[in-house]
N, C-alpha and C. Protein backbone atom coordinates (compact mmCIF):
# COMPACT_ATOMS: atom_id res chain seq x y z
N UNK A 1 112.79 97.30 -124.22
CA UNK A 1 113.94 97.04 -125.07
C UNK A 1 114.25 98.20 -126.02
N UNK A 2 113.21 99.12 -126.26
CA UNK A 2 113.21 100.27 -127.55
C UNK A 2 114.74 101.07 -126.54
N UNK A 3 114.58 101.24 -125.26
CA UNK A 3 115.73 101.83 -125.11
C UNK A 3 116.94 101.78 -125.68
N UNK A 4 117.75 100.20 -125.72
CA UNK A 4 118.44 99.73 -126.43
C UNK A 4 118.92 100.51 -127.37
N UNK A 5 118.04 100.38 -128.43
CA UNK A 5 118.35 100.57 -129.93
C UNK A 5 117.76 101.77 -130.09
N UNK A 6 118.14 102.83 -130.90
CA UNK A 6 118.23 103.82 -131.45
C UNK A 6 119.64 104.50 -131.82
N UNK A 7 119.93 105.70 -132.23
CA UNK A 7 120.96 106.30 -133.04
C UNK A 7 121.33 107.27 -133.18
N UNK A 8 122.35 107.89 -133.15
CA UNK A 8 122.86 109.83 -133.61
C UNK A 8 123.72 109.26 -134.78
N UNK A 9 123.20 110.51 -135.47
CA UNK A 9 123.79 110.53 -136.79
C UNK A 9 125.29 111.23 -137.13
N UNK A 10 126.42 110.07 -137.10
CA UNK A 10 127.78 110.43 -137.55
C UNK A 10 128.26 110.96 -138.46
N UNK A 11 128.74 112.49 -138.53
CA UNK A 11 128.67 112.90 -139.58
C UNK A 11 129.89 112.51 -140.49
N UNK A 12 129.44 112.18 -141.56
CA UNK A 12 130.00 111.27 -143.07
C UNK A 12 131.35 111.96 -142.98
N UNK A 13 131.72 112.66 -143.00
CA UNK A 13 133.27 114.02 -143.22
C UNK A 13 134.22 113.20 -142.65
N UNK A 14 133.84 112.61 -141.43
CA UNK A 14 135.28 112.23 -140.79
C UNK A 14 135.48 110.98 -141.43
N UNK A 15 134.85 110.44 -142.12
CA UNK A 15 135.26 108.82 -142.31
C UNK A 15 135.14 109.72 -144.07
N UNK A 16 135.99 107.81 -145.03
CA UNK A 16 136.66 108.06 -145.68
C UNK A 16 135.88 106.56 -146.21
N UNK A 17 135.60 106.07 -147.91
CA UNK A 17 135.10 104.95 -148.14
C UNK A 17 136.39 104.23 -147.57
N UNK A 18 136.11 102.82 -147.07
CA UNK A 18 136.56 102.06 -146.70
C UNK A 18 138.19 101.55 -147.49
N UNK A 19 138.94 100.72 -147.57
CA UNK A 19 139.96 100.58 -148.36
C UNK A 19 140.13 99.54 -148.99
N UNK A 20 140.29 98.17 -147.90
CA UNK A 20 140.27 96.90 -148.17
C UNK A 20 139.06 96.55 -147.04
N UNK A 21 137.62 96.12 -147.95
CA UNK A 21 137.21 95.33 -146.86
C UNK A 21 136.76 94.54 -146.57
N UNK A 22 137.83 93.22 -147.44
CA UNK A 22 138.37 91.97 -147.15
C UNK A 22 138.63 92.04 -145.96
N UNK A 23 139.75 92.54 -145.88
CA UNK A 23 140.88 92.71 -145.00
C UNK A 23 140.27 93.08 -143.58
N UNK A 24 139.07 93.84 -143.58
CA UNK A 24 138.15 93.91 -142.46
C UNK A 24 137.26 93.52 -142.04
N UNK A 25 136.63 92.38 -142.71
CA UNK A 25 136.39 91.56 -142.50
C UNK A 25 136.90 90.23 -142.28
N UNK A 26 137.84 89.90 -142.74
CA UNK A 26 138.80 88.82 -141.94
C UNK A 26 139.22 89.18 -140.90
N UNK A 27 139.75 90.27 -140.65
CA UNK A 27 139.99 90.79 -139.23
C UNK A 27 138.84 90.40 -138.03
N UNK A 28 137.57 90.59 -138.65
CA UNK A 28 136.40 90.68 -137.79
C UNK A 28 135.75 89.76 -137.77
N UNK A 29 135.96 88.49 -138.32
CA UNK A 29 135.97 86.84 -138.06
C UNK A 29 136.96 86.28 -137.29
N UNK A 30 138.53 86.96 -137.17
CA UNK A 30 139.52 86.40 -136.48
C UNK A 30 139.20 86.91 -135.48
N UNK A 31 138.79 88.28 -134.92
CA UNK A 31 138.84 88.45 -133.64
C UNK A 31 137.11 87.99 -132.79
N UNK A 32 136.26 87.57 -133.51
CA UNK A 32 135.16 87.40 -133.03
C UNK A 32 135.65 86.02 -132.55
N UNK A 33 136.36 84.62 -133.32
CA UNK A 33 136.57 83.68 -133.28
C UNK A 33 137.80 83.44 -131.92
N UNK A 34 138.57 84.38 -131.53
CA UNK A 34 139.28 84.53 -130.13
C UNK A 34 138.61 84.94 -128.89
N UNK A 35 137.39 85.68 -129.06
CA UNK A 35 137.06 86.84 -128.08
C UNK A 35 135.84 85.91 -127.60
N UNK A 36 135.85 85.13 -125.97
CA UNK A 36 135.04 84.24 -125.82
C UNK A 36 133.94 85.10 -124.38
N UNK A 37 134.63 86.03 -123.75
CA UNK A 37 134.23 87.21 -123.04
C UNK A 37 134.13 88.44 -123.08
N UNK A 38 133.29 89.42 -122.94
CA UNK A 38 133.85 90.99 -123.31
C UNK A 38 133.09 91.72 -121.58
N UNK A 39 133.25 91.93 -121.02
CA UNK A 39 133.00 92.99 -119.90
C UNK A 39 133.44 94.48 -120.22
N UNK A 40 132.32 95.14 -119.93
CA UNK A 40 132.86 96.96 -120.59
C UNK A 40 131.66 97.73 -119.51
N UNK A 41 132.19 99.08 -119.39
CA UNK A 41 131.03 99.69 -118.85
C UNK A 41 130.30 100.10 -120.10
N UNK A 42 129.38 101.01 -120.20
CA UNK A 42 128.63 102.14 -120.99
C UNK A 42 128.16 103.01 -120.79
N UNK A 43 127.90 104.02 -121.88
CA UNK A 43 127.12 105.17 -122.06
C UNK A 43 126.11 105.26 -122.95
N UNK A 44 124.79 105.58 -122.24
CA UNK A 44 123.80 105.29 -123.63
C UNK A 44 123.41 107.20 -123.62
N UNK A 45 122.85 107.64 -124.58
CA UNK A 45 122.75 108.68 -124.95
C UNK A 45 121.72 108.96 -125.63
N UNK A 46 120.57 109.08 -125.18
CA UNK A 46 119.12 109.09 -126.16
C UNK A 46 118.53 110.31 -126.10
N UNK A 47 118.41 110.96 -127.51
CA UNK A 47 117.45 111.70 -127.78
C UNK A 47 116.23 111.47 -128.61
N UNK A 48 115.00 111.73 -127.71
CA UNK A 48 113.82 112.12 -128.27
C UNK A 48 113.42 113.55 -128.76
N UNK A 49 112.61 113.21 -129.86
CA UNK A 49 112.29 115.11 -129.84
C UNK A 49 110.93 115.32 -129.58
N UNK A 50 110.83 115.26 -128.48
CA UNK A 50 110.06 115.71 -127.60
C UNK A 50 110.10 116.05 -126.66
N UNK A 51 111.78 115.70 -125.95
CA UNK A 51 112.29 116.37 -125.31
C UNK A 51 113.62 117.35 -125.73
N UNK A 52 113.54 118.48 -124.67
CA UNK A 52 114.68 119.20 -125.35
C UNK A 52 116.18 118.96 -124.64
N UNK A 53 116.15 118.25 -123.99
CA UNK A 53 117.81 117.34 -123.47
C UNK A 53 117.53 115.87 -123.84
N UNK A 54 118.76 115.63 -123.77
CA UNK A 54 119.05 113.91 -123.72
C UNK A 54 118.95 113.94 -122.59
N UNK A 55 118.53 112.36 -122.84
CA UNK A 55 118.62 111.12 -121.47
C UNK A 55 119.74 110.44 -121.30
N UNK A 56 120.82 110.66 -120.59
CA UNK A 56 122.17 110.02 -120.37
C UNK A 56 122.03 108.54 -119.28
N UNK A 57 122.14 107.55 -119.81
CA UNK A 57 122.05 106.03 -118.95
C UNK A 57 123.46 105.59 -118.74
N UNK A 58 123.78 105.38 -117.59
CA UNK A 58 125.09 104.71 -117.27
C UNK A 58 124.91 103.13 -117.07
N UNK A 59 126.38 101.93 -117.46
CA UNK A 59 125.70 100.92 -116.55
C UNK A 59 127.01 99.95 -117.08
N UNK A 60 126.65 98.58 -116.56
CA UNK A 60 127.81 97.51 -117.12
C UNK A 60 127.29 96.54 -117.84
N UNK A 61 127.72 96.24 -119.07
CA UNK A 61 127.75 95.72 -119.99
C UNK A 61 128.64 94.00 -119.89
N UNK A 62 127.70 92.57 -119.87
CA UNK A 62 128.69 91.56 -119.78
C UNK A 62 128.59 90.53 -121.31
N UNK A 63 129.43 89.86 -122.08
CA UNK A 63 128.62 89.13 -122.85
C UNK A 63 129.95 87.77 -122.65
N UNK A 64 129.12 86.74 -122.75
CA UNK A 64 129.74 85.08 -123.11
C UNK A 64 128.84 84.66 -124.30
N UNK A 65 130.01 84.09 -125.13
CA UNK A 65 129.55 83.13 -125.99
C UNK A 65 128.72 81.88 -125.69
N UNK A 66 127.61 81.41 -126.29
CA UNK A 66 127.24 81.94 -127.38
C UNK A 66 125.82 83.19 -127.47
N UNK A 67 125.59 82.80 -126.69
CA UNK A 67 124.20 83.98 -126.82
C UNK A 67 124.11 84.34 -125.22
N UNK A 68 124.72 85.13 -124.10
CA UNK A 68 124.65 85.59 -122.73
C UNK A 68 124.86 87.20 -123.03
N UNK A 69 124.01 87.93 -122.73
CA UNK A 69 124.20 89.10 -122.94
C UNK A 69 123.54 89.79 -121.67
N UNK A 70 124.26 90.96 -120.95
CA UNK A 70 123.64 91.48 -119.85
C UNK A 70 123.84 92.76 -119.88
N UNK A 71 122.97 93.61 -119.78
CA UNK A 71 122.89 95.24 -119.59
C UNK A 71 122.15 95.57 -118.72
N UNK A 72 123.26 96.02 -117.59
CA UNK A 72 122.49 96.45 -116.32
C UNK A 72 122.97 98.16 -116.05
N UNK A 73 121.81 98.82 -116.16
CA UNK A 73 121.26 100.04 -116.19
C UNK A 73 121.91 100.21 -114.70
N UNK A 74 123.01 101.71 -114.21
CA UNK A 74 123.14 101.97 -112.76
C UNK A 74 122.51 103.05 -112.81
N UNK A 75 122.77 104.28 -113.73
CA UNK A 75 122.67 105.96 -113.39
C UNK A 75 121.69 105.88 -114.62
N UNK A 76 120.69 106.92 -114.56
CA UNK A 76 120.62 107.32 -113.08
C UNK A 76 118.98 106.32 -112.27
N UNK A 77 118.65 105.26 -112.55
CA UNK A 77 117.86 104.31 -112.65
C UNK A 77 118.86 102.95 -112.57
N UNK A 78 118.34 102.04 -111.80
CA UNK A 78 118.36 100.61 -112.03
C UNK A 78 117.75 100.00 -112.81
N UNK A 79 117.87 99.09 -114.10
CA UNK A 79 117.61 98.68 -115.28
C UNK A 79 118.27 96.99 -115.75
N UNK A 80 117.84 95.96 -115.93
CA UNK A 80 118.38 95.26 -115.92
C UNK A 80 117.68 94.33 -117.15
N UNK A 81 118.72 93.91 -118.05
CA UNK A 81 117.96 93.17 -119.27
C UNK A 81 119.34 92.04 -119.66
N UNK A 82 118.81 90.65 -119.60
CA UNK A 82 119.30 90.16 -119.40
C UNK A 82 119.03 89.18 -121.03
N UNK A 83 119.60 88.78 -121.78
CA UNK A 83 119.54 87.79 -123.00
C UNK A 83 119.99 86.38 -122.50
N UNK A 84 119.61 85.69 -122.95
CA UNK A 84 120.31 84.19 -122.84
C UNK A 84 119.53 83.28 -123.57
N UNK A 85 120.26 82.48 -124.47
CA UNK A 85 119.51 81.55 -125.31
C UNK A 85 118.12 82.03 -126.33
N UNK A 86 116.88 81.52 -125.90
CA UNK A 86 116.00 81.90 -126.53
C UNK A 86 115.33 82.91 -125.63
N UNK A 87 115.72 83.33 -124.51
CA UNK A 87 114.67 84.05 -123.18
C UNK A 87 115.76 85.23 -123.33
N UNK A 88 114.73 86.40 -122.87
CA UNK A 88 115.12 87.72 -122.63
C UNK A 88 114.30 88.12 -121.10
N UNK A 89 115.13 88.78 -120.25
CA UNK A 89 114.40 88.95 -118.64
C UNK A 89 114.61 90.06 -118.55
N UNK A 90 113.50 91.01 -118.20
CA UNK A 90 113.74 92.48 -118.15
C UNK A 90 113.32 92.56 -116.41
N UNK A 91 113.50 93.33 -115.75
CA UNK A 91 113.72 94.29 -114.40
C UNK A 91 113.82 95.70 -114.30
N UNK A 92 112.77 95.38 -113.63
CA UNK A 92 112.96 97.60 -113.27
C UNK A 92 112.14 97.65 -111.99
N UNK A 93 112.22 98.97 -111.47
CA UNK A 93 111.22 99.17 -110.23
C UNK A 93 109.89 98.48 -109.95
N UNK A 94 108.99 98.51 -111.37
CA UNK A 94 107.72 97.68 -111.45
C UNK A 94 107.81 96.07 -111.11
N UNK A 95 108.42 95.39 -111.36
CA UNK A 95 108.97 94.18 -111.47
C UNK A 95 110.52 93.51 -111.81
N UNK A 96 109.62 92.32 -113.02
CA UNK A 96 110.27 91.90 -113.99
C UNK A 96 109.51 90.77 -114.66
N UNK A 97 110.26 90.51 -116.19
CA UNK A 97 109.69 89.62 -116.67
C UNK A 97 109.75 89.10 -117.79
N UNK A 98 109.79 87.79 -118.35
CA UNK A 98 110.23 87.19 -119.16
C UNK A 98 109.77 87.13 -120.39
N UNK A 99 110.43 86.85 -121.52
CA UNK A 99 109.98 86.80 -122.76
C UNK A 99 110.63 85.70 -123.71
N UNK A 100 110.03 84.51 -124.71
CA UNK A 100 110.78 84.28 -125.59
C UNK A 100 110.84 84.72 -126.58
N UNK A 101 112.15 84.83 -127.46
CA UNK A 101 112.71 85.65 -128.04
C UNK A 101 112.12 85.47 -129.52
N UNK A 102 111.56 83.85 -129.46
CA UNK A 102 110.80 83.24 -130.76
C UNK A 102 109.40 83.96 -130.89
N UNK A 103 108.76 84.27 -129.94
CA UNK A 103 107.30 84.58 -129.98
C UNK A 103 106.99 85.85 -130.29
N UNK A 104 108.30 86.60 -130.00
CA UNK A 104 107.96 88.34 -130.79
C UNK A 104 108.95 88.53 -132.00
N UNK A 105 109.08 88.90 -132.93
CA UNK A 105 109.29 89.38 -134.23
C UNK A 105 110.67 90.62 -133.81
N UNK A 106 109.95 91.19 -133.02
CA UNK A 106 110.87 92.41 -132.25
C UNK A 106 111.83 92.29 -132.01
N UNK A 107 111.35 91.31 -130.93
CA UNK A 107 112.41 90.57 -129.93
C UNK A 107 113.53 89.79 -130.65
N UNK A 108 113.31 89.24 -131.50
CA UNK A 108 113.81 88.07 -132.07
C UNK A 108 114.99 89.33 -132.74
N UNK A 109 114.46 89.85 -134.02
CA UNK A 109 115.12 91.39 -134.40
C UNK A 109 116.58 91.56 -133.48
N UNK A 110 116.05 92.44 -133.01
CA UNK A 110 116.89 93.03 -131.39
C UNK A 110 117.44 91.73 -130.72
N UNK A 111 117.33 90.59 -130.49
CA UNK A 111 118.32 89.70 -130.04
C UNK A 111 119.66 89.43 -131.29
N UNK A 112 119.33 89.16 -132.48
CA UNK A 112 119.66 88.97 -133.25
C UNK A 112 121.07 89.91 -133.58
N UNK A 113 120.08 91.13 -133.37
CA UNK A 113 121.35 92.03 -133.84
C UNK A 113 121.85 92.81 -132.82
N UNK A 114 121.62 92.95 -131.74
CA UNK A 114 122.86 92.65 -130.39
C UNK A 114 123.71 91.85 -130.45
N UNK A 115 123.57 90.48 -130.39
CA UNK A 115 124.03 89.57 -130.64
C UNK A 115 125.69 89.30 -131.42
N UNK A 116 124.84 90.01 -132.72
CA UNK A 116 125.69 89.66 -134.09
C UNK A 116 126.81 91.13 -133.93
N UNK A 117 125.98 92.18 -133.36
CA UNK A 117 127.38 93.47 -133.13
C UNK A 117 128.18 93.23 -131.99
N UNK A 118 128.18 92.44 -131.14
CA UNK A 118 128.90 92.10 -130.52
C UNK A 118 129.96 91.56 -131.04
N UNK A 119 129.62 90.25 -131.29
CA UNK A 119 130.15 89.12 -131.46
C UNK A 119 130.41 89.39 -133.04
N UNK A 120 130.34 90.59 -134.11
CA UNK A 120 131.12 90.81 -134.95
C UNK A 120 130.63 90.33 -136.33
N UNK A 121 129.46 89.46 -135.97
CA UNK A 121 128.85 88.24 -137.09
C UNK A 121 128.01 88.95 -137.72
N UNK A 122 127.46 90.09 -137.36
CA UNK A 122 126.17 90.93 -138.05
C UNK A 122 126.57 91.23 -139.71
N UNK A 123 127.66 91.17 -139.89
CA UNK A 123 127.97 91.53 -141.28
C UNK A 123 127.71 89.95 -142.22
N UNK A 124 128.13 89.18 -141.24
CA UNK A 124 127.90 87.52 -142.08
C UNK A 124 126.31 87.17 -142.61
N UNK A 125 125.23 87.92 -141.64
CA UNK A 125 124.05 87.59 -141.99
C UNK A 125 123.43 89.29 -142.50
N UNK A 126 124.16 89.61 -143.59
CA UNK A 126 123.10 91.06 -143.46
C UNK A 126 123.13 91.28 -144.95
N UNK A 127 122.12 89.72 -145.13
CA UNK A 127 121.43 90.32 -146.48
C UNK A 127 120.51 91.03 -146.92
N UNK A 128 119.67 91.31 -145.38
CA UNK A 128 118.48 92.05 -145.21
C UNK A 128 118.85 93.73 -145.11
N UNK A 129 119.91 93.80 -145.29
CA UNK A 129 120.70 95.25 -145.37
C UNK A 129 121.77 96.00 -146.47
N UNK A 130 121.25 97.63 -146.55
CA UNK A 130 122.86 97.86 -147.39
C UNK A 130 123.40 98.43 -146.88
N UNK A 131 124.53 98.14 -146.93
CA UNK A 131 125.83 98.40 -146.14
C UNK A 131 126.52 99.40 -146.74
N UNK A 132 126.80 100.55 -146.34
CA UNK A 132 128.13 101.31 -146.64
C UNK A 132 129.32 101.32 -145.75
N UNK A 133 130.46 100.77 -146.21
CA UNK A 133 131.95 100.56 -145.29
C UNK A 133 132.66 101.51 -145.79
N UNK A 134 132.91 102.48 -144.31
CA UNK A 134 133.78 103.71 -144.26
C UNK A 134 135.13 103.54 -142.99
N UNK A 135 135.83 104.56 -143.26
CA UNK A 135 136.80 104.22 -141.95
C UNK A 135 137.38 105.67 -141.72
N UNK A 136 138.29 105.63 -140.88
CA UNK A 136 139.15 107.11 -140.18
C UNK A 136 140.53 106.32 -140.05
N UNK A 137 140.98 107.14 -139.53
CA UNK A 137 142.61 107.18 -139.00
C UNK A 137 142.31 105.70 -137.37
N UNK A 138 141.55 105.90 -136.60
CA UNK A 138 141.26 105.02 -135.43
C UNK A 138 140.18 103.79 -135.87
N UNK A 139 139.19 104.16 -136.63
CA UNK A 139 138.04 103.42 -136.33
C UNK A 139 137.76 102.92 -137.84
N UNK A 140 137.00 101.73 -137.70
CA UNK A 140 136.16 100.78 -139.31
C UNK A 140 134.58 101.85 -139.00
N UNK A 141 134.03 101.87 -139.73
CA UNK A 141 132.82 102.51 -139.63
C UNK A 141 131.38 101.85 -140.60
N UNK A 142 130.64 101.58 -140.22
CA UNK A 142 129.29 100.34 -140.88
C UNK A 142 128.16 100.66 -140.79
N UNK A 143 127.87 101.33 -141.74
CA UNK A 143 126.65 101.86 -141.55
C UNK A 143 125.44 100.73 -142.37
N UNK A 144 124.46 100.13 -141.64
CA UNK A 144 123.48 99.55 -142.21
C UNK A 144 122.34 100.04 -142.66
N UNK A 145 121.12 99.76 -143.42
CA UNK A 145 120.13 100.24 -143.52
C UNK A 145 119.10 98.99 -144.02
N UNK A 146 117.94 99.16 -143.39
CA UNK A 146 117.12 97.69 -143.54
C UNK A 146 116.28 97.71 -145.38
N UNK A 147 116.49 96.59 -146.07
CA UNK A 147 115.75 96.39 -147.16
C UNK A 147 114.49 96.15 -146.46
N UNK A 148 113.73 95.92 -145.65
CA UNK A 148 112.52 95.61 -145.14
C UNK A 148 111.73 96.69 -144.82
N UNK A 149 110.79 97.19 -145.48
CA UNK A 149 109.85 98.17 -145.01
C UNK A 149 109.14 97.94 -143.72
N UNK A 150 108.60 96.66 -143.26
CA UNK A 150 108.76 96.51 -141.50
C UNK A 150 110.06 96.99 -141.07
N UNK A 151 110.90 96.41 -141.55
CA UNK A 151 111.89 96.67 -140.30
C UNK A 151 112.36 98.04 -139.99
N UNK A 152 112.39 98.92 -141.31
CA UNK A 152 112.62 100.10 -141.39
C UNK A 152 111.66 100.72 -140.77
N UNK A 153 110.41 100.86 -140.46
CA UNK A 153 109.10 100.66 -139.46
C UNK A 153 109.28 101.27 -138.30
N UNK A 154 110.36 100.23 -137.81
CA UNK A 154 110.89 100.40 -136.37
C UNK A 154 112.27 101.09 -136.40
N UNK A 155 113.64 100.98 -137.51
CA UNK A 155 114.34 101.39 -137.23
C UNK A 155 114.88 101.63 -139.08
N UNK A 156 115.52 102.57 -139.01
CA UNK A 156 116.02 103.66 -140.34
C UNK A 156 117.13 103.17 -140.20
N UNK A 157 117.98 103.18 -139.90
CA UNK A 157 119.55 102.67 -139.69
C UNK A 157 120.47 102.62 -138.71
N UNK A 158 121.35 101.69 -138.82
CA UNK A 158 122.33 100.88 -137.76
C UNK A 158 123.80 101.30 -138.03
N UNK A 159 124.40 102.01 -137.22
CA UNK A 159 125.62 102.40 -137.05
C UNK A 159 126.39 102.12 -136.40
N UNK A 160 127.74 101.18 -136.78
CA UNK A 160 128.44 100.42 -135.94
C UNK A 160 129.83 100.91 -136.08
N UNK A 161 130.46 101.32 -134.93
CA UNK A 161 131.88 101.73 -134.72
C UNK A 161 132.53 100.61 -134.36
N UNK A 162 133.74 100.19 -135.46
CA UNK A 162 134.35 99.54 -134.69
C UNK A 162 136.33 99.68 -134.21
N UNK A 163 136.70 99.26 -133.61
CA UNK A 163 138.07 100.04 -132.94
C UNK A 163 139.19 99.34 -133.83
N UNK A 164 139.86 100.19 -134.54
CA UNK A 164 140.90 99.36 -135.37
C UNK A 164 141.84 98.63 -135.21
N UNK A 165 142.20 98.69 -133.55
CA UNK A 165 143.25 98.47 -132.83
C UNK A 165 143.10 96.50 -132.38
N UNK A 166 141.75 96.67 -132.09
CA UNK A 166 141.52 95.51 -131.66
C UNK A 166 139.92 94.78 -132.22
N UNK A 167 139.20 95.74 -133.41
CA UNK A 167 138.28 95.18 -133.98
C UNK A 167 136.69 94.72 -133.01
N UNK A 168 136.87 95.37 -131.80
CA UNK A 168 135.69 95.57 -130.97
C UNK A 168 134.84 96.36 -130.98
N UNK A 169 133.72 96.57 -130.85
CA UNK A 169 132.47 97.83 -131.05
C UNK A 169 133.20 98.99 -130.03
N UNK A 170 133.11 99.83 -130.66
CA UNK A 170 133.06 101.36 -129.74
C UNK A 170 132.51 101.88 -129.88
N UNK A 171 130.93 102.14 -130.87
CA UNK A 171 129.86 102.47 -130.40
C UNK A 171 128.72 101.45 -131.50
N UNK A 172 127.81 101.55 -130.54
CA UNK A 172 126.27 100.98 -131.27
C UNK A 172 125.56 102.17 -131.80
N UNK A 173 125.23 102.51 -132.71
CA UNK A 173 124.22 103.86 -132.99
C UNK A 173 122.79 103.22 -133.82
N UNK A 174 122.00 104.19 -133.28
CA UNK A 174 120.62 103.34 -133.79
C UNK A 174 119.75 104.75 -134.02
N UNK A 175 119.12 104.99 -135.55
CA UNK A 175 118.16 105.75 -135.57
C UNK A 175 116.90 105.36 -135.88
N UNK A 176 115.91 105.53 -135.06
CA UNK A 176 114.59 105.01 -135.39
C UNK A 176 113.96 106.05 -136.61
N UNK A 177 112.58 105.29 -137.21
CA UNK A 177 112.14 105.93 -138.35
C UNK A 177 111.54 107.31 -138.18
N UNK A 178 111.04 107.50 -136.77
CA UNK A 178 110.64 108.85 -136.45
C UNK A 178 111.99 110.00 -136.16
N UNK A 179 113.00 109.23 -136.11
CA UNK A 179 114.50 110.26 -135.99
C UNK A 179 114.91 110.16 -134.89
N UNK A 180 114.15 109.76 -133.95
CA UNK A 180 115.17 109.47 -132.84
C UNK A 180 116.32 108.89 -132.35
N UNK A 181 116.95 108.86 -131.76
CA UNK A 181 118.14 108.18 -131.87
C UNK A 181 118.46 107.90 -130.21
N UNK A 182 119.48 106.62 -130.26
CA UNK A 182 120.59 106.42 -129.23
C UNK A 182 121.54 105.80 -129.28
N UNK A 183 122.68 106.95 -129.05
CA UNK A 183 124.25 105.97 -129.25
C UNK A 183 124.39 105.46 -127.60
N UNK A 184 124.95 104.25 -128.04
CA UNK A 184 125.51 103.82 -126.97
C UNK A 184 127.20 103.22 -127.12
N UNK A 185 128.16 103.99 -126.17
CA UNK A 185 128.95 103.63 -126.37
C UNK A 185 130.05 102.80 -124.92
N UNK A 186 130.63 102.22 -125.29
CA UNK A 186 131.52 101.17 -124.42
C UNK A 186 133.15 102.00 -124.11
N UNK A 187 132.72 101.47 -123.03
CA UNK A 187 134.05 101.88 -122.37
C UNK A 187 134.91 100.81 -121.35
N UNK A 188 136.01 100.86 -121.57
CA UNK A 188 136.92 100.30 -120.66
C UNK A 188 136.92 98.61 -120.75
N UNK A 189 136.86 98.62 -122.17
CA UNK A 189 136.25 96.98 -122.25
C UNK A 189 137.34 96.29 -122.15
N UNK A 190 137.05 94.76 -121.32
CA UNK A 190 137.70 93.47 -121.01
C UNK A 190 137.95 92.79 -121.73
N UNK A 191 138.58 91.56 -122.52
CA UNK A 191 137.98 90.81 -123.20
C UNK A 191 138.94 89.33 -122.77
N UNK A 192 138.22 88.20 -122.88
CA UNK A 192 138.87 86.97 -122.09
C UNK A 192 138.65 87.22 -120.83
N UNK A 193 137.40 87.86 -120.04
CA UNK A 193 137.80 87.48 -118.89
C UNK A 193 136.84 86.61 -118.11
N UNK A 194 136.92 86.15 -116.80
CA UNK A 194 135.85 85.31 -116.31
C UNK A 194 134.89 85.58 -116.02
N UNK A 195 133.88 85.38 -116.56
CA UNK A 195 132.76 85.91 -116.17
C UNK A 195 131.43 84.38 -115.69
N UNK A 196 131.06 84.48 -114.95
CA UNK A 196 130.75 82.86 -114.76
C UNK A 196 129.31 82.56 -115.38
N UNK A 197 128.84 81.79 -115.76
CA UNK A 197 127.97 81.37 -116.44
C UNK A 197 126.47 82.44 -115.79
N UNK A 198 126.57 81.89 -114.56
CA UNK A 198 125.41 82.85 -113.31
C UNK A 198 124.99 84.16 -113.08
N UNK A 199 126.24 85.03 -114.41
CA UNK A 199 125.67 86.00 -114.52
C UNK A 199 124.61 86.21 -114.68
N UNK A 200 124.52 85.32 -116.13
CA UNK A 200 123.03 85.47 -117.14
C UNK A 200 121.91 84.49 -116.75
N UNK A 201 121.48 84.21 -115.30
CA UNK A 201 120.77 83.66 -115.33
C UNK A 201 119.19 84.50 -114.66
N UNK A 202 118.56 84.08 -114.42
CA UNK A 202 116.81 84.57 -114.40
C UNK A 202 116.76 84.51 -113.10
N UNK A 203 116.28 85.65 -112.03
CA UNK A 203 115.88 85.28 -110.84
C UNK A 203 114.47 84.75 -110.56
C-alpha cells in the first residue's frame, strides 16, 4: 500500500492564500453529495532517493459510494488493490491477499484518507491536521500536515489538488517523513457512471 501514498513538493509561488473558503468548501460538500461514481485513468510518479529516476505507474482508477475503491496498476507491472467496506485485497505476480482494514492502524489510516480525498470529506474529519488553503487561476490547493507524531512517522504531508471547474481531485501528493514522495495524478475522469457493484469484489 506504501506505493499509494507519498508526495512531490508543489512549489508555494503558483498558488495564492485561498479567498473564500466557505465558499470551497460548500462547493466540496455539494459536489461530493452528487458524485455517486468517478472512473479516471492515472499517473503515479514516485521518487525514492535511492534511486536516481522515478518510477512512473500507469493504471485505472474506479470508486462507488460508499467505501468501493479500485486501483489497478497496468504499466509497467500488473498491480491490483482493491478497498471495499472494512477489507482491502491486494494482487501482484506473488499472489494476493486480504486484509481488515480494523486490524492495522496503517491500513485503517490509508483507507480513511483515500477514501475521504476522493469523496471530498477529508476536510470534514481533519482535526488531526493543519491545513493551509491556497488556490491558482484553475485549481483549490490543500495542503495537510499530521498533528500526530506517529502519523507524521509514516507521512510529513498531504497534498490535495483540487479542479475548480468541477471540484474533483487532480492530483493526490504524498510526502513521506524520509522525503520521499508520490504524486499521483487522474486523468480523463468520469463521474455518474455505471460501474457495477462486481467491480470491487475479492476473487
Amino acid at each position: 500500500m506504501i506505493m499509494i501514498f507519498a508526495g512531490i513538493r508543489i512549489q508555494a509561488q503558483e498558488y495564492i492564500k485561498m479567498a473564500d473558503i466557505n465558499d470551497f468548501m460548500s462547493r466540496l460538500e455539494n459536489m461530493s453529495a452528487r458524485v455517486n461514481t468517478i472512473e479516471s485513468n492515472f499517473v503515479q510518479e514516485k521518487n525514492l532517493s535511492v534511486l536516481s529516476s522515478k518510477i512512473i505507474s500507469k493504471g485505472t482508477f474506479s470508486f462507488r459510494k460508499e467505501n468501493n475503491i479500485r486501483w489497478e496498476y497496468t504499466e509497467p507491472y500488473s498491480y491490483l488493490i482493491i478497498l471495499s467496506g472494512s477489507r482491502i485485497f491486494i494482487e501482484d505476480k506473488s499472489g494476493s491477499k486480504q486484509y481488515d482494514v480494523q486490524s492495522n492502524r496503517m491500513f485503517q489510516e490509508m483507507n480513511t484518507f483515500i477514501k475521504g480525498c476522493i469523496q471530498g470529506d477529508i476536510l470534514k474529519n481533519s482535526a488531526g491536521y493543519k491545513i493551509d488553503y491556497l488556490e491558482n487561476s484553475s485549481e483549490y490547493f490543500v495542503k495537510l500536515v499530521p498533528n500526530s507524531q506517529a502519523l507524521r512517522d509514516m507521512l510529513n504531508e498531504v497534498q490535495i489538488a483540487f479542479e475548480k471547474k468541477d471540484l474533483t481531485v487532480a492530483r493526490i501528493v504524498m510526502v513521506e517523513s524520509g522525503g520521499d514522495y508520490t504524486k499521483i495524478e487522474f486523468i480523463n475522469k468520469k463521474l455518474n457512471v455505471d460501474i457495477p457493484l462486481e467491480t470491487f469484489s475479492f476473487k
